[in-house]
Protein backbone atom coordinates (compact mmCIF):
# COMPACT_ATOMS: atom_id res chain seq x y z
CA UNK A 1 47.35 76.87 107.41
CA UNK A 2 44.74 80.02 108.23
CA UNK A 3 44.44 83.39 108.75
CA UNK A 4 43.75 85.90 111.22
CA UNK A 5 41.45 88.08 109.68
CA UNK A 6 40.17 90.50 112.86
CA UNK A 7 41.13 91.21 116.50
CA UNK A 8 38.33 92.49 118.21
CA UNK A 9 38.27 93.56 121.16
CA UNK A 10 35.12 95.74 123.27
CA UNK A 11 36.04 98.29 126.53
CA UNK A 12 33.26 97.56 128.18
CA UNK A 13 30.63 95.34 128.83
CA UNK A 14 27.52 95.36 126.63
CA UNK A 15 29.12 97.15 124.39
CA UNK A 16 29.84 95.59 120.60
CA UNK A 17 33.10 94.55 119.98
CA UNK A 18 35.25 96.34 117.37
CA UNK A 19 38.57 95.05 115.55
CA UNK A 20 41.95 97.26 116.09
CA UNK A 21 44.18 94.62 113.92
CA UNK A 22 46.72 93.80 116.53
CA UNK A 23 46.17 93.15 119.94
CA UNK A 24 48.52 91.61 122.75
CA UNK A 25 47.36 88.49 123.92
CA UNK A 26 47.72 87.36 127.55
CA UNK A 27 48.45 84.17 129.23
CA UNK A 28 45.64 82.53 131.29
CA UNK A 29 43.76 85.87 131.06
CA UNK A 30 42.69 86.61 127.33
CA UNK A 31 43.03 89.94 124.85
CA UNK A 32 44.59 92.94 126.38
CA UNK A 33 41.77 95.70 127.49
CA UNK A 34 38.83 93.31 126.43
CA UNK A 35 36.30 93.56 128.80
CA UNK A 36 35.34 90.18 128.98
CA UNK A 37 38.94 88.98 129.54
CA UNK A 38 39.99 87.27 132.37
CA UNK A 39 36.57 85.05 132.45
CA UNK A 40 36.18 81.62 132.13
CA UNK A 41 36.07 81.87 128.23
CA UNK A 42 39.61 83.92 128.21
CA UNK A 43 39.25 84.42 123.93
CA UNK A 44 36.76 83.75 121.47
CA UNK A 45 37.08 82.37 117.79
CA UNK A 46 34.37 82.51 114.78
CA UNK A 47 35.86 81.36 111.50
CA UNK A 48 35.24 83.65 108.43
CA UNK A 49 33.17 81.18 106.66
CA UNK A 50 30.85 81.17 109.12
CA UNK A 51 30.51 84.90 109.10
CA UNK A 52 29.92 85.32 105.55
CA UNK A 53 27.53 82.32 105.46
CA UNK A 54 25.54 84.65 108.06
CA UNK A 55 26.08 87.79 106.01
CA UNK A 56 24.54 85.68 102.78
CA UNK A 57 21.37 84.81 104.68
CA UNK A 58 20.72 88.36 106.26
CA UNK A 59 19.31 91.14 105.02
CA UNK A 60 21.86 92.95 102.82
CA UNK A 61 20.99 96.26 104.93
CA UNK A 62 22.16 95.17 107.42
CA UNK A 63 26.02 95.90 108.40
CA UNK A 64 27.60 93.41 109.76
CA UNK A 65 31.12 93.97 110.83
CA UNK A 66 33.87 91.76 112.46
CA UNK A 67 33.00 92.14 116.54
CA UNK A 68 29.59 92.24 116.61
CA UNK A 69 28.64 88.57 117.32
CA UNK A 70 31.25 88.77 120.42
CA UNK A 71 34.19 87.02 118.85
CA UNK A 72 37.35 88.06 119.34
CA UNK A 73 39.60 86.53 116.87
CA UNK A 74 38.23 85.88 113.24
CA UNK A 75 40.19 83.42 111.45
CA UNK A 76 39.82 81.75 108.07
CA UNK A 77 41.45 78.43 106.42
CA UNK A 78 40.66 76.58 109.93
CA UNK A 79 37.81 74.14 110.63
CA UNK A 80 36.77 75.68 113.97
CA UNK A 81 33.26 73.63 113.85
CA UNK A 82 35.30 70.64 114.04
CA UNK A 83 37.79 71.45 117.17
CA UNK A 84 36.70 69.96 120.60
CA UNK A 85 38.15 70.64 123.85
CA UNK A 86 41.70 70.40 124.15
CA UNK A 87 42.46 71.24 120.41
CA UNK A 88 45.28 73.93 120.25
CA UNK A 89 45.20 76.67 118.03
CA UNK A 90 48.42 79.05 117.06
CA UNK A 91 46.99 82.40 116.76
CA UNK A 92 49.96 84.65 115.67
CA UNK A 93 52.40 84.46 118.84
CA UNK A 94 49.60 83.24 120.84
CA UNK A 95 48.99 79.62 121.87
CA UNK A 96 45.13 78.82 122.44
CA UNK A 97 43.68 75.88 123.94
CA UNK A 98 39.85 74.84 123.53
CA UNK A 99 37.70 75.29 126.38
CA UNK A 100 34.23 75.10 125.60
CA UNK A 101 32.22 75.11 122.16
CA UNK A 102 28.94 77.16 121.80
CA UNK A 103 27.48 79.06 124.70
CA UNK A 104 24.18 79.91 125.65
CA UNK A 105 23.04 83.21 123.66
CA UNK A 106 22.28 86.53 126.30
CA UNK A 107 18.42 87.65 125.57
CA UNK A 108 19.51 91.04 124.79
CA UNK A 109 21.86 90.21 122.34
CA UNK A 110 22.62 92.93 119.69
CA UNK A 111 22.83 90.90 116.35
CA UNK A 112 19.74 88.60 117.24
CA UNK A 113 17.54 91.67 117.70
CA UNK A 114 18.44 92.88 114.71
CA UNK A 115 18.57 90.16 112.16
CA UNK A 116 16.73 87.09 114.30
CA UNK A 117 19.35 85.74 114.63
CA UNK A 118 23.23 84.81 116.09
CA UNK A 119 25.47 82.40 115.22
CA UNK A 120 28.21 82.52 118.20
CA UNK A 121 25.74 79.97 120.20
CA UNK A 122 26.22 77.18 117.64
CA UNK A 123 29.43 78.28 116.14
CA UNK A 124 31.82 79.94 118.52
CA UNK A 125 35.10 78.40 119.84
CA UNK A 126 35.98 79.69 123.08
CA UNK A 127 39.90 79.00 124.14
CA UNK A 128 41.97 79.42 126.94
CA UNK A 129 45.51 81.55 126.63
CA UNK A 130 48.39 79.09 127.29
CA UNK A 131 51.10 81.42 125.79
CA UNK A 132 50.58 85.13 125.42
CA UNK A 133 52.24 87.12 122.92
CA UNK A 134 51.04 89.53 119.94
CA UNK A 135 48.70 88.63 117.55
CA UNK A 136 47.76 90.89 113.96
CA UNK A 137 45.78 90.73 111.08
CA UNK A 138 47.29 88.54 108.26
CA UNK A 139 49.40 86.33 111.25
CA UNK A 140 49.06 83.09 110.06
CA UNK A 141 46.44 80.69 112.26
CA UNK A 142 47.11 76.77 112.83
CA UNK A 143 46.05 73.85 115.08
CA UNK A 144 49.38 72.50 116.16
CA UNK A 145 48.31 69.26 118.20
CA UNK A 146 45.47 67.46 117.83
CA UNK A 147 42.83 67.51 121.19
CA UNK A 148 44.04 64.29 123.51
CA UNK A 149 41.36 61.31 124.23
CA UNK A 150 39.07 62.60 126.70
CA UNK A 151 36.55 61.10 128.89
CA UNK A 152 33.82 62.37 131.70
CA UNK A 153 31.54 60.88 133.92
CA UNK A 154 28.27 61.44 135.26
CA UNK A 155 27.32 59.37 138.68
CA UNK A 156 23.38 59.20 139.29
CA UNK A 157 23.39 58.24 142.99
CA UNK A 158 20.35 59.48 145.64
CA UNK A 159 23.41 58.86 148.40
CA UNK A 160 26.04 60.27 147.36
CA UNK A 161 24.53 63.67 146.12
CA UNK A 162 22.62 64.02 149.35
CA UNK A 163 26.02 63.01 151.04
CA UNK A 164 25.67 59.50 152.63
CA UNK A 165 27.99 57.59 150.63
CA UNK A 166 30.91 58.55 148.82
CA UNK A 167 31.16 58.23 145.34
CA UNK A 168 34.32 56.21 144.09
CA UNK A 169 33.10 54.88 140.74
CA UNK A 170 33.87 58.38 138.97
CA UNK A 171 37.38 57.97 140.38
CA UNK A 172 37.52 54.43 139.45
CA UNK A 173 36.71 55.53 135.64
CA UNK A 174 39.23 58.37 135.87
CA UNK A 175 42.02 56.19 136.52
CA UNK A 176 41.20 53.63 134.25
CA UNK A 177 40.92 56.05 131.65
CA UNK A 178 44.20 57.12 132.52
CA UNK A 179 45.60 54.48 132.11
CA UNK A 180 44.43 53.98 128.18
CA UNK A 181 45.60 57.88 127.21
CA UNK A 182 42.10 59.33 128.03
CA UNK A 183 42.28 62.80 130.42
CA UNK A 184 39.48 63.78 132.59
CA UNK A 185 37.22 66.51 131.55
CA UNK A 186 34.64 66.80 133.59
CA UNK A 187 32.96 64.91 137.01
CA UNK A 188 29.29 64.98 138.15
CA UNK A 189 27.20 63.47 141.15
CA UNK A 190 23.00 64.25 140.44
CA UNK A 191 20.46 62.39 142.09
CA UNK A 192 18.19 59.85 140.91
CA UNK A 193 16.66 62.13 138.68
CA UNK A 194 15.62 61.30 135.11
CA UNK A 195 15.40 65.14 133.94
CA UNK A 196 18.40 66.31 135.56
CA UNK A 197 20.54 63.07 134.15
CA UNK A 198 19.19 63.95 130.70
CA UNK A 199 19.83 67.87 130.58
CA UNK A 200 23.74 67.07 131.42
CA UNK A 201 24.57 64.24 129.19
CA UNK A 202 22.53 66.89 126.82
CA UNK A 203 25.52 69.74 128.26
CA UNK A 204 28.66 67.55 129.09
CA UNK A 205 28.15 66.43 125.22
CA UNK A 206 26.89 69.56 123.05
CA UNK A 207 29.56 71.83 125.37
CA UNK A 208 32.54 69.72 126.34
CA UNK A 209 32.43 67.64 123.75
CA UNK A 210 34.36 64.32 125.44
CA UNK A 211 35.87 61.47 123.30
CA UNK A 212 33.68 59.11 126.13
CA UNK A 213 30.79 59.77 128.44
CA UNK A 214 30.50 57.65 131.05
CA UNK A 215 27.45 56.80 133.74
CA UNK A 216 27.95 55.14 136.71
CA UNK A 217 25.04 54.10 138.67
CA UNK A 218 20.93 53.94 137.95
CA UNK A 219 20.89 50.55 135.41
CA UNK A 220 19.18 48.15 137.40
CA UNK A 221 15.58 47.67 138.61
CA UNK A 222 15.56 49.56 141.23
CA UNK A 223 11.98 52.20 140.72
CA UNK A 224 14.65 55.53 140.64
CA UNK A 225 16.98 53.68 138.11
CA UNK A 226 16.54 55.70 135.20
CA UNK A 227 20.00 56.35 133.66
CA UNK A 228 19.33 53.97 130.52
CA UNK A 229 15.89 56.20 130.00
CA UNK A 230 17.61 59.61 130.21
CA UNK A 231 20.49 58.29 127.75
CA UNK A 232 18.14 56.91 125.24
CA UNK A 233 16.68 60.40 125.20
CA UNK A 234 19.87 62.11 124.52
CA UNK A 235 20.88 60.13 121.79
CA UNK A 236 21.51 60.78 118.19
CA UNK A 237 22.51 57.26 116.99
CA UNK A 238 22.40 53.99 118.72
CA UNK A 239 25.37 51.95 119.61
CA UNK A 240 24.05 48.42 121.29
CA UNK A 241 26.90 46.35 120.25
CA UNK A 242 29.14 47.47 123.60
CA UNK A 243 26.35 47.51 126.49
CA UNK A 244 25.43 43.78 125.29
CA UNK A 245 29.94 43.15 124.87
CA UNK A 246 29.93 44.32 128.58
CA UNK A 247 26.45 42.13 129.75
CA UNK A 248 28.25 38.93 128.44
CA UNK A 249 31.53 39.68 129.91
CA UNK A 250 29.88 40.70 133.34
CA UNK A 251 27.50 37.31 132.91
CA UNK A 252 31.00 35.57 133.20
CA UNK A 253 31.44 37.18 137.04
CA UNK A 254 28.38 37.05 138.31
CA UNK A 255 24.71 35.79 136.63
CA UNK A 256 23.22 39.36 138.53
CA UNK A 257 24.41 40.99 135.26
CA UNK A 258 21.42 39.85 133.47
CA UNK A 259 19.35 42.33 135.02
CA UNK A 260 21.70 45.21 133.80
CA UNK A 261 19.32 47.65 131.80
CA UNK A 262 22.73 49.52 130.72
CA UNK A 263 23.11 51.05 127.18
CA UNK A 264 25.57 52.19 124.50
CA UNK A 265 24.95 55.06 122.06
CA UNK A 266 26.25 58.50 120.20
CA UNK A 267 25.68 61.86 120.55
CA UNK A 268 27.73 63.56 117.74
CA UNK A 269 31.05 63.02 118.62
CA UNK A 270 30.38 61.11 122.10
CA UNK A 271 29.91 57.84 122.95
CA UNK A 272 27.81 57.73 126.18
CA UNK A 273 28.45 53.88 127.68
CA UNK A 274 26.13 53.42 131.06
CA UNK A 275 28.62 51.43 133.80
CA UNK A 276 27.05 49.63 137.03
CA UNK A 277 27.23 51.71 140.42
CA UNK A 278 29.90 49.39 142.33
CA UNK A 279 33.93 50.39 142.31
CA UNK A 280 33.81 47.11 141.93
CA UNK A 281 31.66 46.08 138.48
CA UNK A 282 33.06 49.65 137.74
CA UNK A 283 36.55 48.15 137.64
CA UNK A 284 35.81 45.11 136.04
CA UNK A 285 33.71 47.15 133.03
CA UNK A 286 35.65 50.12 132.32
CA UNK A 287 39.26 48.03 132.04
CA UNK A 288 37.18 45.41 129.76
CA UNK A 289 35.50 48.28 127.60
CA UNK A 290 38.29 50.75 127.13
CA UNK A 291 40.57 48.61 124.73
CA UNK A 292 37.43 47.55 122.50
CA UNK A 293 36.35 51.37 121.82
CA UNK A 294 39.74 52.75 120.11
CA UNK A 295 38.54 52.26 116.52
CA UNK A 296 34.94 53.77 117.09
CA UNK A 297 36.72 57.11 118.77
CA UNK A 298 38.66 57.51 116.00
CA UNK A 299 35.57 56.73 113.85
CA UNK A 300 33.65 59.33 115.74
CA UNK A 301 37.18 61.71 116.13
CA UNK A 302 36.95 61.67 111.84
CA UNK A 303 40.46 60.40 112.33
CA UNK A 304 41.86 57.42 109.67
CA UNK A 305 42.46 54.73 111.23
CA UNK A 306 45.29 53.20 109.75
């Protein structure tokens, strides 16, 4: 069980926010007369530890008070670095749900030109309201439910950005999914592109943090295949065993699979698995791969597995 230690709210934009101690908190909008309520990141969360962590490295003359790094709600006892999106947090009579973790720092931020620093890019939770209600220093501060499996996809297809051919592989994955307890989290169609594939597995993992990533499309020989090449550079930790599990049971449909250039591997708490282009292989993949992964998510999820 936690703590709310600060409710911090600011009036107006670009100004610092300051904590009043109680605040009412609004459904699907965020803290009552915060200026930045009603956005896309409704409320913001920094835990205490982090805070004082900060406050040990900087310079002691510096004041640091609750509010400046952006955060709304400062709580204490809960292991914010460790939610992902979909974890629900009781704040008080509020009821949060995780939206997005980190966020890309402003330029003019106030603590970073002072000190050199801010932590709210690596360490800030940002939640959505799902029930509204009051919430005051001291109010106790909980996750109630664990985040559900989640999975997203990325499809790397010339046609189907530019608009000649419609993508049904993503679709194909999301009901799939579905169907094994996973809930969509996030779609994408990019182009061919190497860069571009690598900067959002980079985003879709580091921000949205889902249980799965998959790819669908770009693992062959074609010249503008170059999915396995952008996911090798996002990667933290390799993971070959399922790419080659999915090669040998594709080999058993059709010998074509042995050109597959597909690959399996981690980024923190993802595991990014490139699928083939075709609803069809699609199908045939995602239903054969799904069951094997449940023990590595939990791995990954820090969950025992008992």
């Amino acid at each position: 069980m936690g703590t709310v230690n600060a409710v911090c709210i600011s009036e107006k934009k670009g100004t610092v926010k300051h904590d009043i101690g109680k605040c009412l908190v609004i459904k699907g909008y965020g803290l009552a007369n915060d200026a930045h309520a009603g956005s896309e990141r409704q409320v913001s969360l920094l835990s205490l530890e982090s805070i004082q962590a900060f406050r040990e490295r900087a310079d002691n003359k510096v004041d640091i008070p609750f509010g400046v790094f952006g955060e709304n709600l400062v709580v204490s006892g809960i292991d914010l670095l460790h939610c992902a999106v979909g974890t629900r947090i009781r704040c008080g009579q509020a009821l949060l749900e995780v939206t997005q973790i980190g966020k890309q720092c402003h330029t003019n931020c106030e603590i970073r030109s002072i000190t050199g620093d801010c932590i709210m890019p690596r360490e800030g939770v940002f939640a959505k309201v799902l029930e509204g209600g009051y919430v005051t220093v001291g109010d106790a501060a909980d996750i109630v439910t664990s985040r559900p499996l989640t999975v997203a996809v990325i499809t790397s297809s010339d046609r189907a950005f530019f608009g000649g051919y419609e993508d049904k592989s993503s679709g194909v994955i999301e009901r799939i999914a579905a169907e094994h307890g996973y809930s969509a989290v996030g779609k994408t169609i990019l182009p061919d592109e190497e860069d571009m594939i690598y900067r959002e597995i980079v985003r879709i993992c580091d921000e949205v943090h889902p249980d799965v990533l998959f790819t669908t499309g770009g693992t062959g020989f074609g010249l503008r295949d170059r999915v396995p090449e952008a996911t090798v550079r996002a990667a933290e930790r390799n993971a070959p065993g399922i790419a080659d599990a999915i090669r040998a049971h594709s080999m058993k449909i059709t010998p074509n699979a042995v050109l597959s250039r597909a690959v399996s591997v981690i980024r923190g708490r993802t595991l990014i698995i490139n699928l083939p282009g075709s609803p069809k292989a699609v199908e045939e993949c995602a239903g054969f791969v799904l069951p094997l992964i449940s023990h590595g998510i939990k791995l990954l999820r820090g969950e025992d597995d008992k």
